[in-house]
C-alpha atoms as a PDB file:
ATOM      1  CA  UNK A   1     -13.393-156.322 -21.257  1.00  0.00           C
ATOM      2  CA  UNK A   2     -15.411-154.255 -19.061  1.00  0.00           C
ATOM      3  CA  UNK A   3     -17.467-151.083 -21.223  1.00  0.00           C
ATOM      4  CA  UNK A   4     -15.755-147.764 -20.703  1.00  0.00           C
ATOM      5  CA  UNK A   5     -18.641-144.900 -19.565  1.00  0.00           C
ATOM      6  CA  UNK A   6     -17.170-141.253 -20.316  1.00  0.00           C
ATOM      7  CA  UNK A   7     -18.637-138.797 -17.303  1.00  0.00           C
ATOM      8  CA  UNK A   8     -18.550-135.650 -18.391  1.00  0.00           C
ATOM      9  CA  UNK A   9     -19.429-132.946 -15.017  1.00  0.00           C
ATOM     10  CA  UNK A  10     -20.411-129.607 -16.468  1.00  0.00           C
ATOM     11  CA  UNK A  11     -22.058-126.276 -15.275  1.00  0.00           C
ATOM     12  CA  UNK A  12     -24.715-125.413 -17.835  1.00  0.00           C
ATOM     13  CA  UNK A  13     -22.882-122.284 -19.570  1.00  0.00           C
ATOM     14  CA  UNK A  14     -24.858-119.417 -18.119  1.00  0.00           C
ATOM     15  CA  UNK A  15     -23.626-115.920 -17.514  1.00  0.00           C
ATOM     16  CA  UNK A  16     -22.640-115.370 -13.958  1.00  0.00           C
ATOM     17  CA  UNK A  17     -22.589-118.941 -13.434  1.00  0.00           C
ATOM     18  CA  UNK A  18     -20.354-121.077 -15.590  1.00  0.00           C
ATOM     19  CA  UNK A  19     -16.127-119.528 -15.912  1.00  0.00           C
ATOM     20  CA  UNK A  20     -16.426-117.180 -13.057  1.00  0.00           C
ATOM     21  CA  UNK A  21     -13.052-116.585 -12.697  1.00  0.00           C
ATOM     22  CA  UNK A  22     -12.915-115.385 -15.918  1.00  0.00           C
ATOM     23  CA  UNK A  23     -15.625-112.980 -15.712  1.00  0.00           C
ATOM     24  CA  UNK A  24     -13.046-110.044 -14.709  1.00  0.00           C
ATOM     25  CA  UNK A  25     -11.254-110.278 -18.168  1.00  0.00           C
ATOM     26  CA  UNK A  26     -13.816-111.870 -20.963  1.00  0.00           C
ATOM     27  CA  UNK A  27     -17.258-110.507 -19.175  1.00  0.00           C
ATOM     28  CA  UNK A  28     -19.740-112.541 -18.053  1.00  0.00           C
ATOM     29  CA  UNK A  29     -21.483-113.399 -21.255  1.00  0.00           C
ATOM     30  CA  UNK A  30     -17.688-113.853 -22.811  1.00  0.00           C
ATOM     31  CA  UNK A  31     -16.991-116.154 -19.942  1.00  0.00           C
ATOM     32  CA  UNK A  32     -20.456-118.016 -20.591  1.00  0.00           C
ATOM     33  CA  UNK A  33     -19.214-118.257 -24.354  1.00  0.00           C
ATOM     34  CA  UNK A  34     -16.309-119.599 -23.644  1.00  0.00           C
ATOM     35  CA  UNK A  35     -17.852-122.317 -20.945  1.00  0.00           C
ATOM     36  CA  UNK A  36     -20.452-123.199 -24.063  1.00  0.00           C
ATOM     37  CA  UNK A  37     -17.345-124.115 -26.641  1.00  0.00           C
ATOM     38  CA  UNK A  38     -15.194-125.786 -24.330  1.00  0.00           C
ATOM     39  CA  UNK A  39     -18.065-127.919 -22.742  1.00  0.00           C
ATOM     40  CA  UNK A  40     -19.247-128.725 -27.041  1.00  0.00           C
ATOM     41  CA  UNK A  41     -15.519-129.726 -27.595  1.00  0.00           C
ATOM     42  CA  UNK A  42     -15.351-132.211 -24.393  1.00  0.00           C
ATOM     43  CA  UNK A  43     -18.951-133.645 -25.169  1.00  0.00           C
ATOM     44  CA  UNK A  44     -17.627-134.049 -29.350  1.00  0.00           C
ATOM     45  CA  UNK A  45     -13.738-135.675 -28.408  1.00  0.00           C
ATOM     46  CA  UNK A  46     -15.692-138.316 -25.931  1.00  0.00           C
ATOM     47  CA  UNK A  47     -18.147-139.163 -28.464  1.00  0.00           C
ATOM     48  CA  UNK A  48     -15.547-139.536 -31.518  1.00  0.00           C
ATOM     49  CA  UNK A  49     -13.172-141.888 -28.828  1.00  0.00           C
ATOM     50  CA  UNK A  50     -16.069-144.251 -29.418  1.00  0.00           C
ATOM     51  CA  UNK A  51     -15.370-146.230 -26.286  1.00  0.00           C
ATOM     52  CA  UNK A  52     -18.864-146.686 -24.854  1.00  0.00           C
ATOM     53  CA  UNK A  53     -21.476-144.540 -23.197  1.00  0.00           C
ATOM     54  CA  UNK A  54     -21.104-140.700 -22.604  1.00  0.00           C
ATOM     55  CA  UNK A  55     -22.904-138.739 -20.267  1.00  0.00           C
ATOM     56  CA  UNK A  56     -22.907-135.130 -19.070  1.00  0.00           C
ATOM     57  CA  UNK A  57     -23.578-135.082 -15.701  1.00  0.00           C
ATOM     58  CA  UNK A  58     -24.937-131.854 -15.449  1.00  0.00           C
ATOM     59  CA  UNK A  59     -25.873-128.856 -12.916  1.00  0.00           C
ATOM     60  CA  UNK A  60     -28.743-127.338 -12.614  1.00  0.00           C
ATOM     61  CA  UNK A  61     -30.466-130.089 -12.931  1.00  0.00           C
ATOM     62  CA  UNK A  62     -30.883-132.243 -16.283  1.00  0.00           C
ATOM     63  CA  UNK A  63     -34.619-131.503 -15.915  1.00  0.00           C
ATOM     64  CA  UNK A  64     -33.809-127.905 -16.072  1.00  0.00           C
ATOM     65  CA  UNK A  65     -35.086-126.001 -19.176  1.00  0.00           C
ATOM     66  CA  UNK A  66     -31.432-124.659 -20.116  1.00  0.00           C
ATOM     67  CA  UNK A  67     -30.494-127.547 -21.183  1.00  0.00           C
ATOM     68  CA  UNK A  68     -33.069-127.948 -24.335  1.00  0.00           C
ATOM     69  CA  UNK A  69     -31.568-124.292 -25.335  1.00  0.00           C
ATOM     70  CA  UNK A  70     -28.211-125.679 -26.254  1.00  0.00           C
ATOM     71  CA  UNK A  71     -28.312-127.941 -28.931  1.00  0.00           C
ATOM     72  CA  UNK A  72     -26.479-131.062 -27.202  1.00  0.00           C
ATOM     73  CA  UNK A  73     -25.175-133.866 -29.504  1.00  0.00           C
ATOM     74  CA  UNK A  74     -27.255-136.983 -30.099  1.00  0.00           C
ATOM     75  CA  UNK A  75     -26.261-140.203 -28.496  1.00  0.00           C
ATOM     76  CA  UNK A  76     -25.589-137.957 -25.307  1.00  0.00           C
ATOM     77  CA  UNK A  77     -27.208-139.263 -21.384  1.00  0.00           C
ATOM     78  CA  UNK A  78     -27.631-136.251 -19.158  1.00  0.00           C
ATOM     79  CA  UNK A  79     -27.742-137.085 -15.564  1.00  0.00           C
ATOM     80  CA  UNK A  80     -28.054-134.459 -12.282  1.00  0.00           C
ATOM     81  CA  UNK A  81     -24.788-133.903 -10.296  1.00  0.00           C
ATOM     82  CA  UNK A  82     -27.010-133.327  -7.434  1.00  0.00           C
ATOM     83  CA  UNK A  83     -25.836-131.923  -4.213  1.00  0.00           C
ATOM     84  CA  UNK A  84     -22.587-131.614  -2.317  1.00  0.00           C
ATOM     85  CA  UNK A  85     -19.538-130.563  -2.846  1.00  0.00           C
ATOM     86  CA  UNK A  86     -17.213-131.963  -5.945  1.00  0.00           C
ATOM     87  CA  UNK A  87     -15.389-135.020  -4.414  1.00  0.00           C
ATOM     88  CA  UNK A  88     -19.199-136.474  -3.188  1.00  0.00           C
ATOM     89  CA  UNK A  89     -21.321-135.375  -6.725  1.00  0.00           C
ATOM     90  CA  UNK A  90     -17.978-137.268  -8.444  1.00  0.00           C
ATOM     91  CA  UNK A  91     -18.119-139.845  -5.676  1.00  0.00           C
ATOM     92  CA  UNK A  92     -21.614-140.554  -6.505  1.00  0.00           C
ATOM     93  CA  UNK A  93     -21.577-141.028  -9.952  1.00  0.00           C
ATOM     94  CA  UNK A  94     -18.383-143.263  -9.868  1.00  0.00           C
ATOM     95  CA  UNK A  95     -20.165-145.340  -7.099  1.00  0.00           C
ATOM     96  CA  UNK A  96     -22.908-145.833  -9.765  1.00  0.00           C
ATOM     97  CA  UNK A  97     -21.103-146.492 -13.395  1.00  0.00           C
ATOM     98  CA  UNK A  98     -18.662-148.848 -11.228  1.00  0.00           C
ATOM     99  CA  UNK A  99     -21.640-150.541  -9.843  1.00  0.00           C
ATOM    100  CA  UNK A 100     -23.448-150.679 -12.508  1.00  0.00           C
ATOM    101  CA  UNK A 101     -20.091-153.324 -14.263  1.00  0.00           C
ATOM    102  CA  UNK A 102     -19.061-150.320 -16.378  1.00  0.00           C
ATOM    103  CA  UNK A 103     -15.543-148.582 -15.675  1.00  0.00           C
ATOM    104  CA  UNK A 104     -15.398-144.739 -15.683  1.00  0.00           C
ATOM    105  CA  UNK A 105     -13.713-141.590 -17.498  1.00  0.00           C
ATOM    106  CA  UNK A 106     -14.338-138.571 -14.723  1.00  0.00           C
ATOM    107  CA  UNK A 107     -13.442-135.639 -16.763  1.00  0.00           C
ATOM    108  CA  UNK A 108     -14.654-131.620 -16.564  1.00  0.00           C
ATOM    109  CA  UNK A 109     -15.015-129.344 -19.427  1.00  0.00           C
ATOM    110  CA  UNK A 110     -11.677-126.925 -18.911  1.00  0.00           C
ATOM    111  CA  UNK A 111      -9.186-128.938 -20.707  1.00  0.00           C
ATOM    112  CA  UNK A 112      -9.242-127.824 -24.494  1.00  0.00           C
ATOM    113  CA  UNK A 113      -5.725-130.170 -24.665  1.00  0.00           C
ATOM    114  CA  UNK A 114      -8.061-133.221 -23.149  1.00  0.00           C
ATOM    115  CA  UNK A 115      -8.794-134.958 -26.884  1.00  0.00           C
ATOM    116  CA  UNK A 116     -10.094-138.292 -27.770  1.00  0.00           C
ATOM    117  CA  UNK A 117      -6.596-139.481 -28.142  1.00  0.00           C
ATOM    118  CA  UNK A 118      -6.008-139.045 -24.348  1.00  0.00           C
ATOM    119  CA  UNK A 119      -9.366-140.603 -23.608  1.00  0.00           C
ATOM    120  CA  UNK A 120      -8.693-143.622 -25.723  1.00  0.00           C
ATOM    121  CA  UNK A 121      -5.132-144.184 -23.569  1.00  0.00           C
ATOM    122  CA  UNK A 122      -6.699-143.473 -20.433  1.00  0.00           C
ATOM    123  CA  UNK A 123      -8.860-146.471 -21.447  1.00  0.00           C
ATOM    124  CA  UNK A 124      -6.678-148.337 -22.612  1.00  0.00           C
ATOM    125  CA  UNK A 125      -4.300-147.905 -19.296  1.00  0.00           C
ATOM    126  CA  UNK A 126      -7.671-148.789 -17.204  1.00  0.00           C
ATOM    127  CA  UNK A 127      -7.547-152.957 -18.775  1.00  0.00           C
ATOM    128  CA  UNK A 128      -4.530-153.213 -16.525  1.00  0.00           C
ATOM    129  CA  UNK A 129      -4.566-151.152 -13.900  1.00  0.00           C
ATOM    130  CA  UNK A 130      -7.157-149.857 -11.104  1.00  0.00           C
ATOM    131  CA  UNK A 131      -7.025-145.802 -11.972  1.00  0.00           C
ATOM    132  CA  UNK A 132      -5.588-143.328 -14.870  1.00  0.00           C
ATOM    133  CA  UNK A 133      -5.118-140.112 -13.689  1.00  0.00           C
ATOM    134  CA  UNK A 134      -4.136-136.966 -16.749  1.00  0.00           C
ATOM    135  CA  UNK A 135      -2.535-134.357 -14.048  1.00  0.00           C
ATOM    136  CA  UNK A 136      -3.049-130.712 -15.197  1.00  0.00           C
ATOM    137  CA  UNK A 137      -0.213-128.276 -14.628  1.00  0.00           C
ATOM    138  CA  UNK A 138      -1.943-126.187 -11.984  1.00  0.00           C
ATOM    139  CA  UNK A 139      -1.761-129.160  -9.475  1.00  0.00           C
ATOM    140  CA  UNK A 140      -5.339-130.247  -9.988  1.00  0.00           C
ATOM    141  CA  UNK A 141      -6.252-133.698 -12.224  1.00  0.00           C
ATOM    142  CA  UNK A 142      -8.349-133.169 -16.057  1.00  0.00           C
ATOM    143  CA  UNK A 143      -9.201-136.873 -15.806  1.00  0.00           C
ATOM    144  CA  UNK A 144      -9.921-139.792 -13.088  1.00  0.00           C
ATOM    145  CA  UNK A 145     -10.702-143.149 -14.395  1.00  0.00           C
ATOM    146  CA  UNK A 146     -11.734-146.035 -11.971  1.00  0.00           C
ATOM    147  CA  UNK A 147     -12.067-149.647 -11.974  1.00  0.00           C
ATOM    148  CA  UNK A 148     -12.675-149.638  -8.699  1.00  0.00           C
ATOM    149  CA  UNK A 149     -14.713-147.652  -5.816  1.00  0.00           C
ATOM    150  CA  UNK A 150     -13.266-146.016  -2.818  1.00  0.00           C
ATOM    151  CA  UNK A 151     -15.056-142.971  -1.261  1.00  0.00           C
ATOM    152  CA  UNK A 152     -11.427-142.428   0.263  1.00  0.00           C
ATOM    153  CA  UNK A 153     -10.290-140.972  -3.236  1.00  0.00           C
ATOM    154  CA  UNK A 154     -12.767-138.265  -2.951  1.00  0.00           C
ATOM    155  CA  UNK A 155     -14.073-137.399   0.204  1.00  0.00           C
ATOM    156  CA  UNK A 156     -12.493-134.219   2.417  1.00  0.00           C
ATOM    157  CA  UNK A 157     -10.732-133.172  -0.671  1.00  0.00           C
ATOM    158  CA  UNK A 158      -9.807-129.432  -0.519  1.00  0.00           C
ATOM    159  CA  UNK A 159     -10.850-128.632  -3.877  1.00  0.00           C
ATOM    160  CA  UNK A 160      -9.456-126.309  -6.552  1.00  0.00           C
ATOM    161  CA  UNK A 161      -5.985-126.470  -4.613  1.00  0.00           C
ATOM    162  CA  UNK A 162      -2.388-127.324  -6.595  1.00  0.00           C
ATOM    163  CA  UNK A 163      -2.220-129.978  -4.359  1.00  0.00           C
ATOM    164  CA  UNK A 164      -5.860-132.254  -5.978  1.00  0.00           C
ATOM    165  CA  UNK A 165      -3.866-134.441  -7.922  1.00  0.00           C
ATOM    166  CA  UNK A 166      -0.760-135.277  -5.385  1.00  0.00           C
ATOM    167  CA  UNK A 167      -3.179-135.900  -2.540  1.00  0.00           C
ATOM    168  CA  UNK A 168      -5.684-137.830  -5.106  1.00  0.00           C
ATOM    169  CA  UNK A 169      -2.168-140.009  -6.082  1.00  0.00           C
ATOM    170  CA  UNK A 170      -1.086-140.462  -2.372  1.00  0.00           C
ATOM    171  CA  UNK A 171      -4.395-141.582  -1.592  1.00  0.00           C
ATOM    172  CA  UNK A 172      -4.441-144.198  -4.832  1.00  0.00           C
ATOM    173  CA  UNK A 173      -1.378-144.930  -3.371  1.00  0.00           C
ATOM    174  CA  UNK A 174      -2.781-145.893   0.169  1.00  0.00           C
ATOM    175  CA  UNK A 175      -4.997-147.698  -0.931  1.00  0.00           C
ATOM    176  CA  UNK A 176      -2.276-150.231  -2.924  1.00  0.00           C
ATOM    177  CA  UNK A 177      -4.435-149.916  -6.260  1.00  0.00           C
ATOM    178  CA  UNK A 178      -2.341-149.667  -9.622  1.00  0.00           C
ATOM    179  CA  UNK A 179      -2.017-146.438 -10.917  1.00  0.00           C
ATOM    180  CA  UNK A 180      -1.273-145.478 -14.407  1.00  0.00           C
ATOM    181  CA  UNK A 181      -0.408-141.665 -14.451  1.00  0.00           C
ATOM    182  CA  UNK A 182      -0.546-140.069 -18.350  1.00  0.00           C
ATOM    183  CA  UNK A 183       1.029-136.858 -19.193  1.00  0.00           C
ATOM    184  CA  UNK A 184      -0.438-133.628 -18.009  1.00  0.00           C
ATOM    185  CA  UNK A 185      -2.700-131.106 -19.663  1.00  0.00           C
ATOM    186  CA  UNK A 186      -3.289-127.902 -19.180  1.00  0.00           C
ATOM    187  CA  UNK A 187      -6.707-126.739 -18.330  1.00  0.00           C
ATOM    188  CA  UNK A 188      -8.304-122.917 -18.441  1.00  0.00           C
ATOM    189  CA  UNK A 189      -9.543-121.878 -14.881  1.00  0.00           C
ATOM    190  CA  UNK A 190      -7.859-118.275 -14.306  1.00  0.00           C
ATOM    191  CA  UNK A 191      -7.047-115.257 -16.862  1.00  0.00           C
ATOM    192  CA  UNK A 192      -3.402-116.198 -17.692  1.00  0.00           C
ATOM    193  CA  UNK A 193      -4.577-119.878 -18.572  1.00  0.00           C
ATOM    194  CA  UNK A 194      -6.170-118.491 -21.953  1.00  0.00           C
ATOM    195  CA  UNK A 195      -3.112-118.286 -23.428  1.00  0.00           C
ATOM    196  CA  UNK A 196      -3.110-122.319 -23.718  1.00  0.00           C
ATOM    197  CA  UNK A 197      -6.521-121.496 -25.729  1.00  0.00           C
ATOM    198  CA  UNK A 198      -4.205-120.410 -28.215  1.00  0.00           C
ATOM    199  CA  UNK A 199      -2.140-123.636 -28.639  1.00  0.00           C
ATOM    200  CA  UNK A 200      -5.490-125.343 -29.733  1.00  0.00           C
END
């Protein structure tokens, strides 16, 4: 049985970097404070689904002093997202934890719904099929997971779309890998999506 690595991408929480959307409605340093609690929820549900490594792959940079400021969880690896757009800094780190014999959780830090629950049957779905996908409601995906490495599932992906996680299927689906597609989730990405805050 192949090691499950969690992937966790995350903007460091900043004000005027991390939520933007919401910065209209919750201010920038409310939108920062949000990005902060929801990215400490993601990194705590990985680490209590206890199913191998986690890292937060992180932007800035992991060498960047911001990240010393906010009290991370032990047993965490932070690792650079480096440059390019999503689909490649995603692409890249798959490429890696694949390569490396491990098989990967891709996940972001919007989905307050996205527990260790879902993480453990994403896992679970990946010892018999190639991918797990969680859909989230506004058309995009909350988790990938990969046995397998295609740059075809990422590359000139039109990002942020409702479209992300029909294209990301049909593509799965081109390629004739086994897909195993869990429930969706809602995630938080634009004002009206706080109400789901609520339901947590």
């Amino acid at each position: 049985m192949k090691m499950v690595r969690i992937v966790i991408f995350s903007k460091a929480p900043l004000p005027g970097f991390a939520k933007t959307r919401l910065v209209a409605t919750l201010g920038a340093q409310g939108a920062a404070e949000l990005a902060h609690q929801l990215m400490q929820q993601m990194l705590e549900q990985a680490l209590a689904a206890r199913l191998g490594p986690v890292e937060l792959c992180a932007t800035p940079s992991a060498s960047d002093p911001v990240w010393q400021t906010l009290d991370l969880p032990t047993g965490l690896q932070l690792t650079d997202q480096g440059e390019g757009d999503l689909g490649e800094r995603m692409a890249r780190a798959a490429r890696r934890v694949l390569a490396g014999g491990e098989s990967i959780l891709l996940v972001g830090t919007d989905c307050p719904a996205l527990g260790a629950a879902q993480l453990q049957q994403a896992a679970a779905a990946l010892q018999h099929a190639d991918a797990a996908l969680i859909p989230a409601f506004d058309g995009g995906y909350v988790l990938l997971g990969l046995n397998r490495f295609d740059s075809a599932v990422f590359s000139n992906m039109v990002w942020s779309t409702d479209n992300v996680a029909s294209e990301t299927l049909r593509r799965l689906q081109q390629l004739a890998w086994k897909v195993h597609k869990l429930a969706p989730l809602h995630d938080i990405d634009e004002p009206d999506d706080l109400r789901w805050l609520a339901a947590q």
